[in-house]
N, C-alpha and C. Protein backbone atom coordinates (compact mmCIF):
# COMPACT_ATOMS: atom_id res chain seq x y z
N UNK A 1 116.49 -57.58 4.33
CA UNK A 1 116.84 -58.27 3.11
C UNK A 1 118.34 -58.14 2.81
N UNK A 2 118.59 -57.33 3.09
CA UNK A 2 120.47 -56.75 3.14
C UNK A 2 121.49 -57.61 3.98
N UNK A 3 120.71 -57.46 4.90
CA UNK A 3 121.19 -58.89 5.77
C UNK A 3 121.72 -60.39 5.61
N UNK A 4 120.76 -60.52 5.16
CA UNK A 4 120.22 -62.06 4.86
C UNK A 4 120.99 -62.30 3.35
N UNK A 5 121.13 -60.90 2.52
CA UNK A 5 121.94 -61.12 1.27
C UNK A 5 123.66 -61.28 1.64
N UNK A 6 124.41 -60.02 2.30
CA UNK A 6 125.28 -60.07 2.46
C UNK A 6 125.97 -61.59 3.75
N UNK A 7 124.83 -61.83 4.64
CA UNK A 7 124.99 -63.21 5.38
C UNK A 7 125.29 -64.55 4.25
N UNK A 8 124.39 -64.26 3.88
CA UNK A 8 124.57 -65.06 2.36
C UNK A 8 125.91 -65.58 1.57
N UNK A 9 126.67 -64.28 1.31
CA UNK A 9 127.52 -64.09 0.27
C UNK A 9 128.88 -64.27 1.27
N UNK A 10 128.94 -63.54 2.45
CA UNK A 10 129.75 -64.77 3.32
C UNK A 10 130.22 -65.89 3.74
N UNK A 11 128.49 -66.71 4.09
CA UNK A 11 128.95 -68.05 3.76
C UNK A 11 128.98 -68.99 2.92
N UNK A 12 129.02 -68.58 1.57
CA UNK A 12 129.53 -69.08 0.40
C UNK A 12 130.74 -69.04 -0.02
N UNK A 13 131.53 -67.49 0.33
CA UNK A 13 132.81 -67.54 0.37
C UNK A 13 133.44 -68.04 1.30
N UNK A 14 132.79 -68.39 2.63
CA UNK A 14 133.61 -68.87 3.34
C UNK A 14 133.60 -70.72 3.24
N UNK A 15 132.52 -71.35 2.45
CA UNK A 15 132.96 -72.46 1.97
C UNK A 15 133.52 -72.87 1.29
N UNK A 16 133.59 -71.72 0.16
CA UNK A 16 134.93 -71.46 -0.90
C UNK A 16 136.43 -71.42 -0.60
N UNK A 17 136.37 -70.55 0.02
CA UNK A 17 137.70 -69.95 0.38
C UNK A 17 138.84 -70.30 1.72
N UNK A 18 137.74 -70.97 2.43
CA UNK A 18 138.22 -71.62 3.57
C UNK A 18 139.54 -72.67 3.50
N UNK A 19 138.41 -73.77 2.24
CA UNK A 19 139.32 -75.37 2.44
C UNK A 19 140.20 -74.73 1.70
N UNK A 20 140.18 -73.99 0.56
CA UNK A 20 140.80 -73.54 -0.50
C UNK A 20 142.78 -73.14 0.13
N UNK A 21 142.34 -72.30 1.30
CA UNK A 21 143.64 -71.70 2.09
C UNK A 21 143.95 -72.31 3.03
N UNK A 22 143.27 -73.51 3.59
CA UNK A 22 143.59 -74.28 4.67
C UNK A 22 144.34 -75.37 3.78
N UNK A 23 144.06 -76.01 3.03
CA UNK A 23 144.61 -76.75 1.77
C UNK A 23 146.22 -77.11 2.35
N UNK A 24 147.26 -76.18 2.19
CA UNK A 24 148.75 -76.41 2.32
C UNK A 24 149.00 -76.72 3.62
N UNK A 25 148.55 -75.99 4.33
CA UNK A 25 148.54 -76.27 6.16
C UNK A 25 148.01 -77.47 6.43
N UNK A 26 147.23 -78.06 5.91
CA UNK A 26 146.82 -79.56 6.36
C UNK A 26 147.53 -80.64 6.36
N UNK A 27 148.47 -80.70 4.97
CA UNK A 27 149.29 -81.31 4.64
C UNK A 27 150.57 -81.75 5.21
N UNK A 28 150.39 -83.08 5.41
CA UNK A 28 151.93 -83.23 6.50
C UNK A 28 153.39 -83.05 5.55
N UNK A 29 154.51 -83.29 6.29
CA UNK A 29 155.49 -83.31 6.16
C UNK A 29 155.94 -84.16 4.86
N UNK A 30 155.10 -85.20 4.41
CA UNK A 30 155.15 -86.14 3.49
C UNK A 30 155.43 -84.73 1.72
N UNK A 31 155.92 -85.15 1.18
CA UNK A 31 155.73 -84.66 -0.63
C UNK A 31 154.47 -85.27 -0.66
N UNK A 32 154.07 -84.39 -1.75
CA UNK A 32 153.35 -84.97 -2.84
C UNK A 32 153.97 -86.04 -3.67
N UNK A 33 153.15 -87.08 -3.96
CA UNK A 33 153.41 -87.88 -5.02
C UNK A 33 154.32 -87.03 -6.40
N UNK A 34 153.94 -86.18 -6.93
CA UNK A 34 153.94 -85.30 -8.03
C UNK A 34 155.65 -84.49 -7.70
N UNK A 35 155.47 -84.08 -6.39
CA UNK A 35 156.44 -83.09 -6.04
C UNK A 35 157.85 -84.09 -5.83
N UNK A 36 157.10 -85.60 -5.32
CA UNK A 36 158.64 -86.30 -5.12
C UNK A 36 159.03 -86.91 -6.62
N UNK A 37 158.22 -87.06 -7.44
CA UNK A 37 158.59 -87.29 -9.02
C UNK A 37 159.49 -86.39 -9.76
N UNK A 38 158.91 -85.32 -9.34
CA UNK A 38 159.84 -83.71 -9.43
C UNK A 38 161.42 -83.62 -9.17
N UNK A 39 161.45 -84.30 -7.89
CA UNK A 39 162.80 -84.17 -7.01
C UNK A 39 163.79 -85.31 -7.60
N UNK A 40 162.97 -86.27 -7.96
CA UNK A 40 163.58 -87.66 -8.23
C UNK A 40 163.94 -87.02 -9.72
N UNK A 41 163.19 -86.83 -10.76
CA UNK A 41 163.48 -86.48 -11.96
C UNK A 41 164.94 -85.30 -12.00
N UNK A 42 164.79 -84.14 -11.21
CA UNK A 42 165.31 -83.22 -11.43
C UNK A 42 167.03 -83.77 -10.49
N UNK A 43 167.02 -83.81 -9.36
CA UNK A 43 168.32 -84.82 -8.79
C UNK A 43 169.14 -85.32 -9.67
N UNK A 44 168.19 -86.77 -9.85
CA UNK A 44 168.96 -88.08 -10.48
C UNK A 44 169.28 -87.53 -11.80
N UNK A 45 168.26 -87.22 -12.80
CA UNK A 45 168.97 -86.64 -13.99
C UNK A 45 170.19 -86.12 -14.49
N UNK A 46 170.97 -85.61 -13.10
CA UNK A 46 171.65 -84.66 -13.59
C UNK A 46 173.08 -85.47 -13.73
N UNK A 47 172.87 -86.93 -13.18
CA UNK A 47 174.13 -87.63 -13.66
C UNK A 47 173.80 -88.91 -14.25
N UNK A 48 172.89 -89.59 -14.22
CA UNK A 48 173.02 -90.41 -15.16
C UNK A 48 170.89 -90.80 -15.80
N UNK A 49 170.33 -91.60 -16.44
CA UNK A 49 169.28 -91.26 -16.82
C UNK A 49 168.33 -91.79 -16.16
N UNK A 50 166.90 -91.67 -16.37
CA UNK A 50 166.17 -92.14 -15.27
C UNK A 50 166.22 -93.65 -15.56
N UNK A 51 166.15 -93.88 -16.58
CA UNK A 51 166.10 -95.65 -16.87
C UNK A 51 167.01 -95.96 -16.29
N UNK A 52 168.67 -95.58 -16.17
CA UNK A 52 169.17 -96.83 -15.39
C UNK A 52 169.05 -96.30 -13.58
N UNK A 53 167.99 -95.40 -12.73
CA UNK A 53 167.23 -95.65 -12.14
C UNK A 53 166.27 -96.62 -12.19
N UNK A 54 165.72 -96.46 -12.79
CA UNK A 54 164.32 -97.15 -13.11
C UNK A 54 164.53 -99.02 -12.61
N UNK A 55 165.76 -99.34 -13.77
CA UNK A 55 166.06 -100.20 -14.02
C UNK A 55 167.66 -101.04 -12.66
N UNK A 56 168.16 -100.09 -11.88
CA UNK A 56 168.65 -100.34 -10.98
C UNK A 56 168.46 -101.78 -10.02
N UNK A 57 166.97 -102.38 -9.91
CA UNK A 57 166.43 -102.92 -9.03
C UNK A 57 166.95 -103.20 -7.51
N UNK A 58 166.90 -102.22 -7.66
CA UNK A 58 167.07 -102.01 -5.68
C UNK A 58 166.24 -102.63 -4.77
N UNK A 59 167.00 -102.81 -3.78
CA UNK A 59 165.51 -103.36 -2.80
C UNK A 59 165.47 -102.55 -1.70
N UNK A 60 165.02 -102.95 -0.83
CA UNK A 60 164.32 -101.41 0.18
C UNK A 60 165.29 -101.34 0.77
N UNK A 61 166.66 -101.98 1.10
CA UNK A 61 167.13 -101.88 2.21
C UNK A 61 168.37 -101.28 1.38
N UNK A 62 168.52 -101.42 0.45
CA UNK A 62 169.26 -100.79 -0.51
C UNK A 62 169.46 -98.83 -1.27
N UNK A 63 168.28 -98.89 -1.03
CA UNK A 63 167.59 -97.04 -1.37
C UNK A 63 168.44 -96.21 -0.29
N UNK A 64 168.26 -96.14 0.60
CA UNK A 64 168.93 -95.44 1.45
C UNK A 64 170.76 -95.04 1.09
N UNK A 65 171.43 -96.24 1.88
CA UNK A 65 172.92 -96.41 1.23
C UNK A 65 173.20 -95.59 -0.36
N UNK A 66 172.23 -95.92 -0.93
CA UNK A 66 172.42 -95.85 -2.97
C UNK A 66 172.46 -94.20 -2.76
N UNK A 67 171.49 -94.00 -2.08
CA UNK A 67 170.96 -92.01 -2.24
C UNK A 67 172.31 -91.34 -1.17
N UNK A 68 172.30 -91.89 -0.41
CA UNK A 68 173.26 -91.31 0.68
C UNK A 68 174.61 -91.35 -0.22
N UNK A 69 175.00 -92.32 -0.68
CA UNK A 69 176.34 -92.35 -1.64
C UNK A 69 176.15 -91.21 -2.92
N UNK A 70 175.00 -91.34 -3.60
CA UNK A 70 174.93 -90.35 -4.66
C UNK A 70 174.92 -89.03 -3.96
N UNK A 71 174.26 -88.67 -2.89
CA UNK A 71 174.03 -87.51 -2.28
C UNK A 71 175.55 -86.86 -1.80
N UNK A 72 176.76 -87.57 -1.81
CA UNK A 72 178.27 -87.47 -1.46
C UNK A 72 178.67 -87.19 -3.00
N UNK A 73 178.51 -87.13 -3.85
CA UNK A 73 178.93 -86.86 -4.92
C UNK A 73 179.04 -85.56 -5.27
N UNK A 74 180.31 -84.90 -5.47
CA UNK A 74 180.47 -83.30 -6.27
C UNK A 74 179.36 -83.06 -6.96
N UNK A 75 178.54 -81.84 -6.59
CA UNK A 75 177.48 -81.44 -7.96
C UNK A 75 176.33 -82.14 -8.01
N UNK A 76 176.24 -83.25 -7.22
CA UNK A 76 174.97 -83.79 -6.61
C UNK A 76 173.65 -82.85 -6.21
N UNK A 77 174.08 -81.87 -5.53
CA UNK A 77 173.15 -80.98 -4.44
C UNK A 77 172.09 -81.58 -4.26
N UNK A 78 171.67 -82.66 -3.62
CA UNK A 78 170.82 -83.17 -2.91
C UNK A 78 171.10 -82.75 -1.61
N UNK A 79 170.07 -82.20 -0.92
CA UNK A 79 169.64 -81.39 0.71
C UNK A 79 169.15 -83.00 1.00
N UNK A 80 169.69 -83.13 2.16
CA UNK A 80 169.04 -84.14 3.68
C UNK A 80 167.38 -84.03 3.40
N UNK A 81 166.59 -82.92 2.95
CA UNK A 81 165.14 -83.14 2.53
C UNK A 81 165.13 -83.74 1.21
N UNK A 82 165.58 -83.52 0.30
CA UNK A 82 165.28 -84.01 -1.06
C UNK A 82 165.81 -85.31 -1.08
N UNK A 83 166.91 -85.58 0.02
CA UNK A 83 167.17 -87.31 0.61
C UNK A 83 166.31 -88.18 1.20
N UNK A 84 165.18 -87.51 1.60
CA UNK A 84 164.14 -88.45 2.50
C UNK A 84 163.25 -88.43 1.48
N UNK A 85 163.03 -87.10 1.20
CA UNK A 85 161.97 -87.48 -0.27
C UNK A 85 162.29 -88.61 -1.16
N UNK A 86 163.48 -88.64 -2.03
CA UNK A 86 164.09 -89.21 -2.36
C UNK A 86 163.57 -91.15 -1.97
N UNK A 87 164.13 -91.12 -0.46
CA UNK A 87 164.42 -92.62 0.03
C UNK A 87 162.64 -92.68 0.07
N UNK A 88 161.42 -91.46 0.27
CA UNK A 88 160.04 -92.33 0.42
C UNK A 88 159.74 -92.62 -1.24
N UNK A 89 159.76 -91.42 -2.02
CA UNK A 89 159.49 -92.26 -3.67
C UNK A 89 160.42 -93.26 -3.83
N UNK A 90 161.63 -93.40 -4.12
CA UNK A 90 162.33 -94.73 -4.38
C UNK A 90 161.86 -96.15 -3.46
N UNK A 91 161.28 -95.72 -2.23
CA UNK A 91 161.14 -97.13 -1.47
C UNK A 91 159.40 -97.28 -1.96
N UNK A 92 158.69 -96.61 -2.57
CA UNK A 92 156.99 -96.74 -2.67
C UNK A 92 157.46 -97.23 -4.21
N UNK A 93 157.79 -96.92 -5.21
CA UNK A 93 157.41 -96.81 -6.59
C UNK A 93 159.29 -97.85 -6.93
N UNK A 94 160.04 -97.88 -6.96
CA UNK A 94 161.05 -98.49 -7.60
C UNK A 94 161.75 -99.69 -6.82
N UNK A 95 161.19 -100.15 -5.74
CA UNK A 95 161.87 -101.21 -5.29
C UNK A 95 161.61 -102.34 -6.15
N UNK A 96 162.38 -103.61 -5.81
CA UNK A 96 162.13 -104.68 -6.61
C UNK A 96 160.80 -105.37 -4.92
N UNK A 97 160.37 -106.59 -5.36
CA UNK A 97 159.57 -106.65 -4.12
C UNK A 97 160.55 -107.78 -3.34
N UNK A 98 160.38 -108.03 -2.41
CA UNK A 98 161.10 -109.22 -1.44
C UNK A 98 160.45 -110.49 -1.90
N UNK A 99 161.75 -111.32 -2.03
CA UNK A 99 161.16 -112.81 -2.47
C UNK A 99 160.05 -113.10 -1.52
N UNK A 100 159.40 -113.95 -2.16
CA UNK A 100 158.27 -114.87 -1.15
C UNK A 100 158.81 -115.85 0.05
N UNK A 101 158.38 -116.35 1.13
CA UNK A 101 158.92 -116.96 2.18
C UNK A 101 158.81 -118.44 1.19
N UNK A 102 160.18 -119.10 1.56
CA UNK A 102 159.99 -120.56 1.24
C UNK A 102 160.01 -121.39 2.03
N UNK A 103 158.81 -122.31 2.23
CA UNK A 103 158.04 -122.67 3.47
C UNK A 103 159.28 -124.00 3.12
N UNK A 104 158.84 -124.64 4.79
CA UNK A 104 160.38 -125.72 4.91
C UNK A 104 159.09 -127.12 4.13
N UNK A 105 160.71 -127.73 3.48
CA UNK A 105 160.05 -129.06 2.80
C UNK A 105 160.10 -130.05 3.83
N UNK A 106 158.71 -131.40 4.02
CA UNK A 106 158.40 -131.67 5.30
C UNK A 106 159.44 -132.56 5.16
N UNK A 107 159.84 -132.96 6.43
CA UNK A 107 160.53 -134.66 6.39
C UNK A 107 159.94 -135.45 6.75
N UNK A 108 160.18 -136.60 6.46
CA UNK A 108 159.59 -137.81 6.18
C UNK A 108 160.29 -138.91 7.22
């Protein structure tokens, strides 16, 4: 019965505790959503506000150049990581979108 209790109480903790510590290790190289909001907030803030981020309308090909130039700035301290973070939230969440294709008008 000792057995079968303590077998027990093993593998409960070990369904517990397993995903629980495997959790960070699974996770690729990517931020968190949350963590690149973090980086973006705490960065950009420190020279001008998030709205005229927000409101910038950049387009994708634009994010890069914009961060790399701010990232050259005295007192910036943006790290080459908080730059890629950076260029994946700004290119997912603040781009403007690419015009639509304008199909050719027929001739006649």
């Amino acid at each position: 019965m000792k057995l079968i209790t303590t077998t027990m109480i093993l593998l409960v903790a070990a369904f517990v505790f397993i995903p629980v510590m495997s959790g960070p290790m699974a996770q690729t190289n990517a931020a968190a959503p949350d963590t690149q909001q973090q980086i973006f907030e705490t960065k950009c803030q420190k020279c001008h506000s998030l709205d005229r981020v927000k409101e910038a309308h950049l387009t994708r090909e634009m994010v890069k150049p914009t961060i790399d130039r701010m990232k050259s700035k005295p007192g910036a301290d943006i790290s080459q990581t908080d730059a890629e973070t950076l260029y994946e939230y700004l290119s997912k969440y603040f781009v403007i979108p690419p015009p639509p294709p304008v199909s050719p008008i027929p001739v006649k």
